[in-house]
Protein backbone atom coordinates (compact mmCIF):
# COMPACT_ATOMS: atom_id res chain seq x y z
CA UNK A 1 -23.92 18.55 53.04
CA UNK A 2 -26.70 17.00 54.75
CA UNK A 3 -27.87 13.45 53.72
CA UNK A 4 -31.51 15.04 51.71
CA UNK A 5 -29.07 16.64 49.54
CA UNK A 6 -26.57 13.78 49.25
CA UNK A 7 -29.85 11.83 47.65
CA UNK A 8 -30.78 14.81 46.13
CA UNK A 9 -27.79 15.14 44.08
CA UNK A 10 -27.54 11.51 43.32
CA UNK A 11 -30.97 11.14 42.20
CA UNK A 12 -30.11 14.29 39.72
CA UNK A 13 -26.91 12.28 38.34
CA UNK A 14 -29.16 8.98 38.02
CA UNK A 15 -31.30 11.34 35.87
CA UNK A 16 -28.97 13.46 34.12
CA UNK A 17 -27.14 10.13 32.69
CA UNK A 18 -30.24 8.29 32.04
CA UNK A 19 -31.10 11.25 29.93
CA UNK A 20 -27.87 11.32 28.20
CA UNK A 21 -28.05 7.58 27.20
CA UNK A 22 -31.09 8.43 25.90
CA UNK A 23 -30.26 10.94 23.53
CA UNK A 24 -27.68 8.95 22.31
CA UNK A 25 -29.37 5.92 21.82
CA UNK A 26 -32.39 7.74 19.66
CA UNK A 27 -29.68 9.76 17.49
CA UNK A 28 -27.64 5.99 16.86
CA UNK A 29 -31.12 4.64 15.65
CA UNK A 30 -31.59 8.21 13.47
CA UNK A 31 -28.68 7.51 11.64
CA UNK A 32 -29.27 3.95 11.24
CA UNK A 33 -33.03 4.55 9.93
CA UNK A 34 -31.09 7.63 7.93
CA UNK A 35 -28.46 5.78 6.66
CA UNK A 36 -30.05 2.42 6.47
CA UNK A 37 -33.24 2.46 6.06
CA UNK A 38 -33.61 -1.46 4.53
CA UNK A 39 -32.19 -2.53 8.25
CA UNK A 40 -35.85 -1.53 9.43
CA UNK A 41 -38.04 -2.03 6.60
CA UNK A 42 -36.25 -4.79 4.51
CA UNK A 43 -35.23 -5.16 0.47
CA UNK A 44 -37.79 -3.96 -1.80
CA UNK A 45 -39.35 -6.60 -3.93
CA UNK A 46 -40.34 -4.37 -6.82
CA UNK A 47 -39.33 -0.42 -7.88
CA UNK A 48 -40.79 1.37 -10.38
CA UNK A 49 -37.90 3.47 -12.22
CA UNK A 50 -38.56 6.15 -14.39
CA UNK A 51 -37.96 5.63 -18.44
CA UNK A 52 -35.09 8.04 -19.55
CA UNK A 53 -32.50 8.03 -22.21
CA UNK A 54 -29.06 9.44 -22.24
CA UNK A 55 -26.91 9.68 -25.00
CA UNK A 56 -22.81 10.91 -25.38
CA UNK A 57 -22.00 13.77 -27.54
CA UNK A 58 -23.30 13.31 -31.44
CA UNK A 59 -19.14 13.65 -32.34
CA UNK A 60 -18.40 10.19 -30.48
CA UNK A 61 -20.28 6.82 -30.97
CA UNK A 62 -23.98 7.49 -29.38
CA UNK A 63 -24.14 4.99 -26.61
CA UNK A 64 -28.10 4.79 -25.33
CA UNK A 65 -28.82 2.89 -22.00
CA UNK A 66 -31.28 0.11 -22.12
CA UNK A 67 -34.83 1.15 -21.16
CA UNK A 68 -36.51 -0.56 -18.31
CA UNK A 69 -39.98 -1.74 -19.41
CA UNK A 70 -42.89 0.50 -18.10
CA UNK A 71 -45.60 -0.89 -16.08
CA UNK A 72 -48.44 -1.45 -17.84
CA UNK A 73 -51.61 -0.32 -16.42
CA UNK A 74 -53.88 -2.84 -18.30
CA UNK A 75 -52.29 -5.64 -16.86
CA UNK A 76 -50.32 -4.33 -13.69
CA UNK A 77 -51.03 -6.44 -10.31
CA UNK A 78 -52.27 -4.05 -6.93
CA UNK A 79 -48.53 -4.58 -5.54
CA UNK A 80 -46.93 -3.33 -9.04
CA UNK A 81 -49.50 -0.33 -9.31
CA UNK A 82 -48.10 0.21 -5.50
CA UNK A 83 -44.77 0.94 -6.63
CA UNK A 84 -45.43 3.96 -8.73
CA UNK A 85 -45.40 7.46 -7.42
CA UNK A 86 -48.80 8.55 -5.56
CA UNK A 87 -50.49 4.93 -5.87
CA UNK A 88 -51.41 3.39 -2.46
CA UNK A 89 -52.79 0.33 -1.40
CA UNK A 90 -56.16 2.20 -2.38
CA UNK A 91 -56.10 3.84 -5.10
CA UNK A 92 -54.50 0.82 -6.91
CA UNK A 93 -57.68 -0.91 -5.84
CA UNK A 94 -59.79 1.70 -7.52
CA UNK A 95 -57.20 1.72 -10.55
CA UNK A 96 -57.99 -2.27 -10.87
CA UNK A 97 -61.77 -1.89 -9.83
CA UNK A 98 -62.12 0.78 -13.02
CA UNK A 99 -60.37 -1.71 -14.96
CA UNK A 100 -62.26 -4.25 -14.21
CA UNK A 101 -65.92 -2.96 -14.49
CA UNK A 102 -64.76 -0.27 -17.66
CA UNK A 103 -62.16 -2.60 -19.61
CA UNK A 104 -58.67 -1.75 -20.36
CA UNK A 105 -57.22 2.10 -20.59
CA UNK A 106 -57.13 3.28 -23.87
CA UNK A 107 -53.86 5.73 -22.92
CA UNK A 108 -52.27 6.79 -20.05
CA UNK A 109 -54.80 9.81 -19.82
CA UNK A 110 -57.54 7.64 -19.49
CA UNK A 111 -56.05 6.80 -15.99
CA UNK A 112 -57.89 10.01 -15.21
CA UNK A 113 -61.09 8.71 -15.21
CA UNK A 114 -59.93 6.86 -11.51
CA UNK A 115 -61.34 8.98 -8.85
CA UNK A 116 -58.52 10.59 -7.32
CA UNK A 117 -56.15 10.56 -10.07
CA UNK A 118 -55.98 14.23 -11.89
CA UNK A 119 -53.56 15.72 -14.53
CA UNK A 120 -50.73 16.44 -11.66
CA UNK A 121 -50.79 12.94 -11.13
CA UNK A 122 -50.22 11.74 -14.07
CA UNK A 123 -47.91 13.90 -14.96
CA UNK A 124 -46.09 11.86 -12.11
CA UNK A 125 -46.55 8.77 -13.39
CA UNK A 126 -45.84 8.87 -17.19
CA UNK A 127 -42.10 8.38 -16.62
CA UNK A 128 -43.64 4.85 -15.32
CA UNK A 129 -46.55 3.59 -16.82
CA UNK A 130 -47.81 2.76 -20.87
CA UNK A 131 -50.89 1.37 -21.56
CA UNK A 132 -49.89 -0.91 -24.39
């Protein structure tokens, strides 16, 4: 072998394991973002969690899990409003902004009047919200 493809060959090596490293340094940070996504973006402050009951067989003793409290969309702060399906930084803006210049939502349809919030939407967010 002559000494171009002596450096040839060792240049392809360099590459070929830089490469490799490569790979398998992006597919260990995968998982971890997979598998553990708070390592990246930290411990929620606040989840909105959907209102549902569940009750055992009507022959044994009916045993119904505490309800979390909805959200209330009369008096919900812009970072609560954030935690709810669909709702982003701006359109909980526009859900406060309504609130403020209209007054408080009469029901949970009335959410509709927001620009940008339809009947799919809140659909979405019933599980979540009351306007009580």
């Amino acid at each position: 072998m002559s000494n171009v493809e002596n450096v040839v060959e060792r240049h392809y090596r360099k590459a070929v394991t830089f490469f490799v490293i490569l790979i398998l340094v992006g597919t260990g940070f995968w998982g971890v973002r997979r598998y553990a996504p708070t390592l990246f973006l930290g411990e929620p402050d606040l989840i909105a969690v959907p209102n549902t009951e569940r009750s055992q067989d009507s022959t044994t003793k009916s045993i119904v899990l505490s309800k979390p409290a909805l959200l209330n969309i009369n008096t919900a702060s812009a970072k609560e409003l954030q935690t709810l399906p669909n709702i982003g930084e701006k359109m909980a803006k526009r859900i406060i902004d309504y609130r403020t210049q209209h007054g408080n939502f009469a029901s949970v349809d009335a959410l509709q009047k927001v620009k940008g919030i339809g009947p799919k939407t809140i659909e979405k967010l019933k599980p979540f919200i009351d306007a009580k």
